[in-house]
Protein backbone atom coordinates (compact mmCIF):
# COMPACT_ATOMS: atom_id res chain seq x y z
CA UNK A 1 122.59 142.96 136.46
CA UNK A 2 119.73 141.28 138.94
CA UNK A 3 119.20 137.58 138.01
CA UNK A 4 115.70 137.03 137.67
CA UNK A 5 114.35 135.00 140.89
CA UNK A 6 112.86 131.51 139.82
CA UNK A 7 109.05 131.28 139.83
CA UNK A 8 107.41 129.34 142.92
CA UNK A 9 106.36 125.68 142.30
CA UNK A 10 102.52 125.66 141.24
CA UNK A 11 100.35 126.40 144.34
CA UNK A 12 103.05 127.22 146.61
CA UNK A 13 102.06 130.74 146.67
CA UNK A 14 98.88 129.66 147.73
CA UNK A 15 100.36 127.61 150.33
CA UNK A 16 102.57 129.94 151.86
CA UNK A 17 99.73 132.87 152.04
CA UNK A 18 97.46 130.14 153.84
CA UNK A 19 100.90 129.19 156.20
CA UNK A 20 101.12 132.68 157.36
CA UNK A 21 97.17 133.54 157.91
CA UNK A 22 96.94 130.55 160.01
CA UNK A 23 100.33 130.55 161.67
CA UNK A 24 99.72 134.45 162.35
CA UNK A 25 96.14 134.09 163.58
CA UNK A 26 97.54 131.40 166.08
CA UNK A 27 100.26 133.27 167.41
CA UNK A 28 98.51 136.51 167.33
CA UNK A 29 95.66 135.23 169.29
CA UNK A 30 98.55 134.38 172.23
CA UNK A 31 99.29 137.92 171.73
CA UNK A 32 96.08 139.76 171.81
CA UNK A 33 94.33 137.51 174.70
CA UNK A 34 97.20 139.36 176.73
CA UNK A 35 95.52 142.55 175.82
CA UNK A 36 92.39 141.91 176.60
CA UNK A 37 92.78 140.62 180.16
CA UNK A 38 95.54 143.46 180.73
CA UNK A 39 92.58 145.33 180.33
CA UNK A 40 90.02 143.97 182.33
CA UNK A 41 91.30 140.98 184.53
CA UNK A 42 95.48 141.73 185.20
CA UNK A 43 94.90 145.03 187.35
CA UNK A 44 93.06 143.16 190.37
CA UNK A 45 95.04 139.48 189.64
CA UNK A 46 98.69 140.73 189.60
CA UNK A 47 98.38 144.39 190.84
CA UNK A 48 97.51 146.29 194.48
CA UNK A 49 93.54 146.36 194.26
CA UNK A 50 94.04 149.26 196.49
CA UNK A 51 94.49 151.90 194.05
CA UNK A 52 92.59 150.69 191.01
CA UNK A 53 94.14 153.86 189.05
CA UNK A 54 97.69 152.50 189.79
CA UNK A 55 97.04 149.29 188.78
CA UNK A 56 95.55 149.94 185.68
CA UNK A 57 98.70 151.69 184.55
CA UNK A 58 100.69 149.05 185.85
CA UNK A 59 99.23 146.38 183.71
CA UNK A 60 98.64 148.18 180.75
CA UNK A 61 102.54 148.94 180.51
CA UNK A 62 102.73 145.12 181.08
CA UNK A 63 101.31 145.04 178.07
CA UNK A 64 103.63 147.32 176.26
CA UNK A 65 106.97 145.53 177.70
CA UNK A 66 106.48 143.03 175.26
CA UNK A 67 107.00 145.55 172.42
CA UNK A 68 110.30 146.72 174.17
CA UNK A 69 111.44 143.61 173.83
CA UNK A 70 110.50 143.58 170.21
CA UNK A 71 113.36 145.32 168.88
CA UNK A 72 115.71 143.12 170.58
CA UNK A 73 114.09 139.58 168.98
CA UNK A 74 114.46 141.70 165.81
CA UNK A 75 117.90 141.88 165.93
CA UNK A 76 118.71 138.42 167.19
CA UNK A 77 115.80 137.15 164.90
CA UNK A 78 116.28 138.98 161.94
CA UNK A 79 119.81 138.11 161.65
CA UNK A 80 118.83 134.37 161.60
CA UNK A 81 116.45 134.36 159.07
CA UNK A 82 118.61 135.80 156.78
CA UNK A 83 120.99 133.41 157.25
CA UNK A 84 119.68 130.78 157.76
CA UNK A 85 115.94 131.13 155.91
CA UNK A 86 112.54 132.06 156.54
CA UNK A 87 110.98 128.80 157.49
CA UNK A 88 113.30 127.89 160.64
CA UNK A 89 112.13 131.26 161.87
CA UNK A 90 108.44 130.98 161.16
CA UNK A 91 108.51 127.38 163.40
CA UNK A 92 110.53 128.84 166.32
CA UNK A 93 108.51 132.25 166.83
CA UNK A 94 105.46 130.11 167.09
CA UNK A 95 106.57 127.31 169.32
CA UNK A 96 108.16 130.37 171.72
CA UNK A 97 104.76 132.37 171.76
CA UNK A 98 102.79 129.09 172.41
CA UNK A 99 105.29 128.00 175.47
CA UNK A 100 105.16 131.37 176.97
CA UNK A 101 101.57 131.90 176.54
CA UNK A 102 100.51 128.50 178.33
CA UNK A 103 102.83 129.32 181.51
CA UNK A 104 100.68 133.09 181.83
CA UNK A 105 98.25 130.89 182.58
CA UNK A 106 99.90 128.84 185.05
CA UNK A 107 100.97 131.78 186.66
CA UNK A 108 100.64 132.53 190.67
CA UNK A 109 98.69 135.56 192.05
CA UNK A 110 100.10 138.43 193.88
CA UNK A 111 97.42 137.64 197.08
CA UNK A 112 99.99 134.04 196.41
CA UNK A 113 102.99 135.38 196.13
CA UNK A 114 103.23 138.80 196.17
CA UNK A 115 105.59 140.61 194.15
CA UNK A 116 106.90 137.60 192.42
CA UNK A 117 103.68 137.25 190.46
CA UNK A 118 104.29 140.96 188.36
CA UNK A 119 108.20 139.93 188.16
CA UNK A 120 106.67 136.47 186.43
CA UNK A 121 104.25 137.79 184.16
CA UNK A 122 106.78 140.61 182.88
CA UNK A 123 108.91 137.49 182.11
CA UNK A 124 106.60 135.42 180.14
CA UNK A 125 105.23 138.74 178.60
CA UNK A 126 109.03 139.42 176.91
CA UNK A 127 109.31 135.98 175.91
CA UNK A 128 106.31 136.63 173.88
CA UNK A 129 107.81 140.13 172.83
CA UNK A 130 110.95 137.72 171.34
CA UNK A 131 108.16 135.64 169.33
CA UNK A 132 106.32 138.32 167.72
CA UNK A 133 109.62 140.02 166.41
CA UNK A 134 110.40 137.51 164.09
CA UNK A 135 106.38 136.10 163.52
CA UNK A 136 105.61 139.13 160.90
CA UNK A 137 109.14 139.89 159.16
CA UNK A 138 109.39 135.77 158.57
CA UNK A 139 105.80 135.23 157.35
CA UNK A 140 105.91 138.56 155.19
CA UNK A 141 109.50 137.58 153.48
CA UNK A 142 108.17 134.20 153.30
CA UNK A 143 104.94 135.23 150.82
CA UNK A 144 106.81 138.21 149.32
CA UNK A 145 109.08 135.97 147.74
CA UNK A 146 106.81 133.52 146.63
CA UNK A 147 104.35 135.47 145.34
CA UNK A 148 103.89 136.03 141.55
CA UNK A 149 105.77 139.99 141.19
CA UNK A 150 101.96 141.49 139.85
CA UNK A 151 100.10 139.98 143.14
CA UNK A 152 102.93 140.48 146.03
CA UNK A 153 100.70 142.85 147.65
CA UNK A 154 97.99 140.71 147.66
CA UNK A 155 99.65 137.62 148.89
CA UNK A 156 101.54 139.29 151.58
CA UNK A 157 98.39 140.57 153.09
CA UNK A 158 97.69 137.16 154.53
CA UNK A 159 99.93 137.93 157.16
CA UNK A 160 98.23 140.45 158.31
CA UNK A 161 94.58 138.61 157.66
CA UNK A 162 95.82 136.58 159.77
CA UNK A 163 97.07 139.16 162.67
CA UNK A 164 93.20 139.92 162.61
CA UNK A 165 91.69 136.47 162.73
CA UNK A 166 93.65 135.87 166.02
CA UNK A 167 92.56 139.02 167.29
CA UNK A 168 89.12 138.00 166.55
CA UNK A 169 89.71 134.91 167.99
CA UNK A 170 91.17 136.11 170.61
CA UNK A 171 88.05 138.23 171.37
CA UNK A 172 85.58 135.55 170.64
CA UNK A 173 86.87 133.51 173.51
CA UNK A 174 87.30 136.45 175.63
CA UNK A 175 83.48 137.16 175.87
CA UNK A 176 82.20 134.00 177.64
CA UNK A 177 85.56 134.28 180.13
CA UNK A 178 84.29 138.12 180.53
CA UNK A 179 80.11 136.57 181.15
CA UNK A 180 81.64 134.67 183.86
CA UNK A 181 80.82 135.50 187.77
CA UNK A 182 83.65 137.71 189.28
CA UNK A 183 84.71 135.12 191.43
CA UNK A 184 85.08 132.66 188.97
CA UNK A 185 86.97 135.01 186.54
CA UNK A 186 89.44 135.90 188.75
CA UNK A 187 90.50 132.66 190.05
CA UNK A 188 90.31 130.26 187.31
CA UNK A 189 88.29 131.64 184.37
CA UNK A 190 90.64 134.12 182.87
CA UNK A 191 93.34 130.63 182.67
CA UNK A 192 91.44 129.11 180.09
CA UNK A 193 92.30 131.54 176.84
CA UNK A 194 95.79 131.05 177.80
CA UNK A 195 95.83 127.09 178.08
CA UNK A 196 94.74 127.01 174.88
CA UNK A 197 97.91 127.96 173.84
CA UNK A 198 99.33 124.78 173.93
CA UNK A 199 96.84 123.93 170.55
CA UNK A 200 98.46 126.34 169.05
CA UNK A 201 101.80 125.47 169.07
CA UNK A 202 100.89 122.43 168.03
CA UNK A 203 98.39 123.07 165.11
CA UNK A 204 101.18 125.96 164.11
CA UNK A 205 103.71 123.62 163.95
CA UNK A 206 102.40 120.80 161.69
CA UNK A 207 101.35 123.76 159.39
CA UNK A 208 104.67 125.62 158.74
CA UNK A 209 107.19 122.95 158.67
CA UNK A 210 105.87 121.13 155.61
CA UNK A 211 106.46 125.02 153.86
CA UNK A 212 109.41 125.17 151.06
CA UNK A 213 111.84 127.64 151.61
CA UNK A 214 111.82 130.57 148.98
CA UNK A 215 112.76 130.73 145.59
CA UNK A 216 114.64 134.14 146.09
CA UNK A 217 116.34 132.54 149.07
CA UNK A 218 117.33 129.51 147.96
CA UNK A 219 119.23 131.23 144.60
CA UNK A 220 120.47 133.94 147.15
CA UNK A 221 122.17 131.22 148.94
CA UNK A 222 122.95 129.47 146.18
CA UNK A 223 124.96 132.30 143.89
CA UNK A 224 126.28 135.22 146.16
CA UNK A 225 125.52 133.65 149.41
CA UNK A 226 124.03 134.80 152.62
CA UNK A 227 125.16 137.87 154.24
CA UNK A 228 127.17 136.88 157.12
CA UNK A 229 126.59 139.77 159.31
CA UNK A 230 123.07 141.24 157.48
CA UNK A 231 122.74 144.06 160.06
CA UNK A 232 126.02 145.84 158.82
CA UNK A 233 124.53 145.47 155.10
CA UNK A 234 121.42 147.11 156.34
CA UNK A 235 122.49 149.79 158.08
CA UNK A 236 125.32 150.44 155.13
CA UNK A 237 122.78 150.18 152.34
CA UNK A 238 119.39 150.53 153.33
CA UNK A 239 119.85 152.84 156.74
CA UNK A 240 116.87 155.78 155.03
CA UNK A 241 114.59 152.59 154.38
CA UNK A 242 114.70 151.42 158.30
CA UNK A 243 114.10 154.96 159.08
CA UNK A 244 111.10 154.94 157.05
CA UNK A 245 109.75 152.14 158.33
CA UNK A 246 110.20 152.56 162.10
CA UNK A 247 108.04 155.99 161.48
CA UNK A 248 105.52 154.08 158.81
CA UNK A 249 105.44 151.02 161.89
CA UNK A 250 103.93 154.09 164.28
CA UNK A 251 100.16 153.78 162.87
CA UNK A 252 100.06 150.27 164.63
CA UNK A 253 99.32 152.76 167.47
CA UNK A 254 96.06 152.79 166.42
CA UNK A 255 95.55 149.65 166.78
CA UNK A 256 97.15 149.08 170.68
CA UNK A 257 95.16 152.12 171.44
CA UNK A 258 92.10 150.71 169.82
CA UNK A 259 92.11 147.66 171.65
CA UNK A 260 93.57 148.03 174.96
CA UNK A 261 93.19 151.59 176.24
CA UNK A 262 89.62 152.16 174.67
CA UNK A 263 88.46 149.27 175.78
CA UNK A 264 89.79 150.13 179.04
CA UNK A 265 88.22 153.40 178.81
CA UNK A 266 84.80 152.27 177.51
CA UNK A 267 84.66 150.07 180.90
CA UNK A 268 85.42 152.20 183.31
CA UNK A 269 83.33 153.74 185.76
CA UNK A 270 83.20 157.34 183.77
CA UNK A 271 81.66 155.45 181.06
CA UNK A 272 80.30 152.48 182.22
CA UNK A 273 80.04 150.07 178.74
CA UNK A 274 79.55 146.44 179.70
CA UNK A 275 81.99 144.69 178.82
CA UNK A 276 81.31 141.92 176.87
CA UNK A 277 79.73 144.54 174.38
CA UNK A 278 82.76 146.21 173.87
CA UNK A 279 84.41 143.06 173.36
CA UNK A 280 81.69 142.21 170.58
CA UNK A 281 83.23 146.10 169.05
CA UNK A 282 86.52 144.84 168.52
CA UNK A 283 85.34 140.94 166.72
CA UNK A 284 83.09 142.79 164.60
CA UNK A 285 85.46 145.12 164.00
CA UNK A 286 88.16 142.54 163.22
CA UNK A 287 85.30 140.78 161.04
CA UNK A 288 85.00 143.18 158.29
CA UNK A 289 89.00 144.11 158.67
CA UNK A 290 89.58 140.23 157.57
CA UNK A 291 87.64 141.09 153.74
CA UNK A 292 89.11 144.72 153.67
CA UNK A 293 92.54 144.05 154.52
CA UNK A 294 92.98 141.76 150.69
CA UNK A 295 90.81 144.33 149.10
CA UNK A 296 92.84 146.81 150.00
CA UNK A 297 96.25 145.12 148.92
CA UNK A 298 94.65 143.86 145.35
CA UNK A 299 94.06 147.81 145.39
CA UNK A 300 97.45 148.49 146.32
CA UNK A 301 98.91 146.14 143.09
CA UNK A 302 97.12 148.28 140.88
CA UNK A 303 97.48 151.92 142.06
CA UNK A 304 100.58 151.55 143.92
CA UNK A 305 101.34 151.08 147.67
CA UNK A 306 101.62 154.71 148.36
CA UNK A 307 98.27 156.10 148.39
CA UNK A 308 96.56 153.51 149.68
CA UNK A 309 99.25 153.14 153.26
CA UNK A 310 98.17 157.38 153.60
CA UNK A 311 94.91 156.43 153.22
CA UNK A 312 95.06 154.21 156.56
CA UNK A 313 97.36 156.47 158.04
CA UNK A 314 95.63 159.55 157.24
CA UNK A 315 92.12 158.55 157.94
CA UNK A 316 92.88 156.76 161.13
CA UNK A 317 93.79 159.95 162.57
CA UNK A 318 90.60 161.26 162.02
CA UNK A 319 88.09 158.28 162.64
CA UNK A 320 89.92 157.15 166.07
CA UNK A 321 89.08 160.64 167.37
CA UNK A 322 85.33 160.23 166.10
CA UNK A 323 85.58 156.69 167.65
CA UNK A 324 86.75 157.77 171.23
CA UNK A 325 83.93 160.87 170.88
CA UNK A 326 81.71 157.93 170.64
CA UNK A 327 82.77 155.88 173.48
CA UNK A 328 82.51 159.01 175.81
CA UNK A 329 78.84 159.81 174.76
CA UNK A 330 77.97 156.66 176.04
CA UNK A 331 76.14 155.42 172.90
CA UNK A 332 76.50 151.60 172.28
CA UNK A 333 75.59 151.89 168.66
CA UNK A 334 77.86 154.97 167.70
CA UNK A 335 80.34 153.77 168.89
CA UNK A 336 79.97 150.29 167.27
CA UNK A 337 79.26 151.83 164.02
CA UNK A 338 82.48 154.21 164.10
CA UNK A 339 84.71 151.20 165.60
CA UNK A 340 84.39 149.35 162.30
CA UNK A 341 84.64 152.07 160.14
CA UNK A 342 88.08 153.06 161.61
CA UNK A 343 89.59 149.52 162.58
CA UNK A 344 87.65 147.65 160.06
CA UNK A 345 87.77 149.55 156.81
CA UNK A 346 90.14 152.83 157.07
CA UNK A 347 93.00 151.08 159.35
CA UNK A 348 92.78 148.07 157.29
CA UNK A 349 94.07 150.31 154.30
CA UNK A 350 97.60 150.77 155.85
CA UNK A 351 97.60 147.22 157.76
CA UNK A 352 96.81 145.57 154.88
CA UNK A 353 99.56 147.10 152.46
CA UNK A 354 102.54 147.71 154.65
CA UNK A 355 103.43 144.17 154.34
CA UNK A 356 104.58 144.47 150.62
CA UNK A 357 105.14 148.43 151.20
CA UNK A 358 107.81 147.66 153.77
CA UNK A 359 109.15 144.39 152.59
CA UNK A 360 110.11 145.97 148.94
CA UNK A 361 112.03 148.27 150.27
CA UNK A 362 114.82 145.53 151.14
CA UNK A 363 116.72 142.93 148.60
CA UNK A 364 116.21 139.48 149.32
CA UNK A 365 119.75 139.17 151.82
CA UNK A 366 118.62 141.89 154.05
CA UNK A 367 114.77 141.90 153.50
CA UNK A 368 114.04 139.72 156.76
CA UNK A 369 116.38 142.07 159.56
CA UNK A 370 114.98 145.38 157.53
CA UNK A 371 111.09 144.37 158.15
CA UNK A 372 111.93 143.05 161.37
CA UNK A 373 114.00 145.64 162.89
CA UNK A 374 112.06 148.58 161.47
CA UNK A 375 109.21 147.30 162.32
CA UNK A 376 109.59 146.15 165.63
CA UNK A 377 111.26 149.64 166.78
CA UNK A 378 108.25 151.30 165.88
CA UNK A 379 105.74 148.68 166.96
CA UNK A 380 107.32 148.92 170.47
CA UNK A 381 106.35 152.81 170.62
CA UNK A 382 102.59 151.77 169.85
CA UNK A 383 102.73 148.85 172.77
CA UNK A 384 103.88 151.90 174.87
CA UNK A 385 101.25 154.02 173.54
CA UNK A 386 98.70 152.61 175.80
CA UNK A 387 100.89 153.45 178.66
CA UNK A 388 101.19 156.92 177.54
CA UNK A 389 97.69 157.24 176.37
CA UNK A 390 96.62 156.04 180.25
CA UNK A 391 98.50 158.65 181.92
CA UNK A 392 97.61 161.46 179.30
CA UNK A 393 93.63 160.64 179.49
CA UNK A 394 93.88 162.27 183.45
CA UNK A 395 94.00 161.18 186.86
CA UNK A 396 90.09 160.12 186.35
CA UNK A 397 91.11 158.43 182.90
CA UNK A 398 88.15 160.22 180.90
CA UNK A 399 90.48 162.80 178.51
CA UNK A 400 89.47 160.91 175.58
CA UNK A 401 90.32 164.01 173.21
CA UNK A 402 93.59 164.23 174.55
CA UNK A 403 94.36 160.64 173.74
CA UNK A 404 92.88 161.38 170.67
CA UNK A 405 95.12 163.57 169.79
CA UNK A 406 98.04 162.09 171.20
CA UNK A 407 96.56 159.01 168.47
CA UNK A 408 96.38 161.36 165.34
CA UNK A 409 99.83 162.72 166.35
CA UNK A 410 101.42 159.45 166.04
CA UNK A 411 99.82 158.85 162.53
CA UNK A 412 102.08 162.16 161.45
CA UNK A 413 105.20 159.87 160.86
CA UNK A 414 103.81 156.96 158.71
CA UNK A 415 102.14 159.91 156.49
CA UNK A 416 105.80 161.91 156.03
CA UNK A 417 107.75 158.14 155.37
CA UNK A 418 104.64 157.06 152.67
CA UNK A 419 105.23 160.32 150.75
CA UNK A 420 109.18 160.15 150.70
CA UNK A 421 108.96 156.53 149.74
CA UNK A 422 110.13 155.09 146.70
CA UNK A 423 106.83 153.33 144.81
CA UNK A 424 107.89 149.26 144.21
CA UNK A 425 104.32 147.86 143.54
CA UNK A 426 105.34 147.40 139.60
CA UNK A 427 109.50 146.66 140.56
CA UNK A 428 110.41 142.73 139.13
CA UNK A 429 111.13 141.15 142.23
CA UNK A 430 114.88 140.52 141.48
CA UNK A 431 115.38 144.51 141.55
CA UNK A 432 113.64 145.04 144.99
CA UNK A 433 116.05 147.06 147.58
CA UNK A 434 118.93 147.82 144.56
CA UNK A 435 119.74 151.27 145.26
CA UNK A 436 119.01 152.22 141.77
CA UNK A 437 115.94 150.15 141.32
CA UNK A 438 113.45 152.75 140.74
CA UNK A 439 115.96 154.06 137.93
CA UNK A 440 116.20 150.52 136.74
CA UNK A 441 112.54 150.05 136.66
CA UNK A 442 111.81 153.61 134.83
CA UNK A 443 113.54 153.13 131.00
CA UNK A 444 111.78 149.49 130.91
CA UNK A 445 108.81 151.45 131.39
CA UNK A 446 109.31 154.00 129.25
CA UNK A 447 110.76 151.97 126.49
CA UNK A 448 107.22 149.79 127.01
């Protein structure tokens, strides 16, 4: 019989939600000012400016190394949180991404050092890979567990609030770097986002280390104990789970295709966008994802998790094709208008409500290496994504409806793992991940 879990201190819910926004919106801006200048500044600064095609693939799979080296981080990460807590992990991710951020920007040039400079910034770009891993599955155990059981879906979508405001963020900044003279972008300009990192790190670490450690980790640790090798657990007891969330983690495609290859595509020559106005897309975009991402997960606490994740996954596949019809017609305002309504309202539905969806599925000794390495196997697909998407879209790079499809095809898995899910929004938090916790949950309702 489950114990039930202790109930947080007064305003430590509160606390831990605000933690994670601002501790994700830090570290995701590191990540996400990667993207941008893979996109527009990395092909000429680290690449052969002789074949621009070449070199736009090139640095867009930069980009996606970072997510191979996701799953890896999961494993190492994941094991130590669940071991050892959620809060040593939360401080280390975000010291890591800050460290390897700042030294992108210190990086040499390839017309400096030739080769060396890729090799360098493939480096720094795993290290940054490692942080993320653990970033997400930390923050999300962290709120899950000490959130009140009626409002985990609401509390745990600060993590993701806070994925957006450092994507916004990370845009913001990018526009004036992007308004800059050529000359002065590519030598020195393009630095400054990633200096900034060094803020971060520091800002992110006064933040999360004056955070208690969870209630349901603390009497974990305290009656059975910590799993001592939490990987074997998971793959012994919760092996369908992972599955389901590796295939639910594939609708983050969406958002690396979103932000990287149409934004590469938009500024191309076959289109010709400008690209500071494209990079005003993605913050506004970002802007009205940061009120529908909460909205969504209050939603979620009342009708379930279920239909609202198939509502993001479902209708992204269909607006990100409307959205990449837009780009190609050339209009500024279509395609404005469609980029929020697919990455700020119907993505939003599934990004906002996977962090309780998928944490739920795990019990509190496990719940940290199950987010982490099911999501990060999934999430290092969609970093690839934008790889694939480059080389599918043509030699010219102007097959939008191919990479459309190739978008919508990718939302196929989260769809089939939301409808063979077990719903947990109304599960007490003590039953969460017991095998028969649905059962458990079904006579109390019943008998209600």
């Amino acid at each position: 019989m489950s114990v039930p879990v202790p109930q947080a201190p007064p305003g430590q819910p509160r606390k831990a939600a605000t933690a994670a926004w601002i501790g994700s919106a830090l570290e995701y801006y590191d990540f996400f000012i990667y993207g941008s200048a893979a996109a527009l500044i990395f092909p000429e600064v680290f690449f052969d400016e002789s074949d621009p095609a070449t070199a736009t693939l090139l640095s867009l799979a930069t980009f996606g190394v970072a997510y191979a080296a996701r799953p890896v981080g999961a494993l190492f990460l994941g094991h130590f949180g669940d071991r050892l807590g959620r809060k040593k992990i939360m401080v280390f991710t975000l010291i890591l991404m800050g460290i390897s951020t700042f030294l992108i920007g210190c990086l040499p040039t390839r017309d400096q050092v030739g080769t060396l400079a890729p090799v360098l910034l493939v480096l720094c770009r795993v290290l940054q890979g490692i942080s993320a891993a653990g970033e997400q599955a930390s923050a999300n155990s962290m709120t899950l567990e000490h959130a009140p059981p009626h409002r985990r879906g609401f509390f745990t979508s600060f993590t993701l609030s806070g994925t957006q405001g450092g994507q916004l963020l990370a845009t913001l900044v990018f526009i004036p770097i992007a308004a800059l003279p050529e000359e002065q972008l590519m030598s020195w300009g393009w630095r400054v986002p990633f200096w900034m990192s060094v803020a971060v790190a520091v800002v992110g670490y006064v933040i999360r280390r004056k955070l208690q450690e969870t209630p349901a980790f603390e009497q974990q640790a305290a009656t059975e104990g910590v799993v001592k090798l939490p990987l074997a657990v998971l793959m012994r007891e919760h092996w369908a789970d992972v599955l389901r969330v590796i295939a639910g983690a594939l609708v983050a495609s969406v958002s690396t295709i979103f932000t990287v290859w149409a934004l590469s595509y938009a500024t191309s020559d076959s289109v010709g966008m400008d690209r500071s106005a494209m990079l005003w897309v993605g913050a506004l975009a970002n802007l009205v994802a940061l009120g529908a991402i909460p909205l969504w997960a209050t939603l979620s606490d009342r009708i379930g998790r279920r239909p609202v994740f198939l509502i993001g996954a479902a209708g992204s596949a269909v607006t990100m094709f409307l959205y990449l019809w837009a780009i190609s017609t050339g209009s500024y305002p279509l395609t404005l208008l469609l980029g929020i309504i697919t990455f700020g309202v119907i993505y939003s539905a599934a990004n906002g409500v996977w962090p309780s969806f998928y944490g739920e599925m795990f019990s509190t000794r496990v719940r940290l290496s199950g987010m982490a390495i099911g999501t990060q196997i999934g999430f290092a697909v969609a970093g690839f994504a934008v790889t694939f998407a480059a080389q599918i879209a043509g030699p010219n790079g102007d097959d939008w409806s191919a990479v459309a499809l190739f978008t919508a095809a990718l939302c196929v898995p989260p769809v089939v793992a939301a409808l063979t899910a077990r719903e947990t929004a109304k599960v007490p938090t003590e039953q969460l991940g017991e095998r028969t916790a649905g059962q458990a949950a079904q006579p109390a309702k019943v008998a209600a």
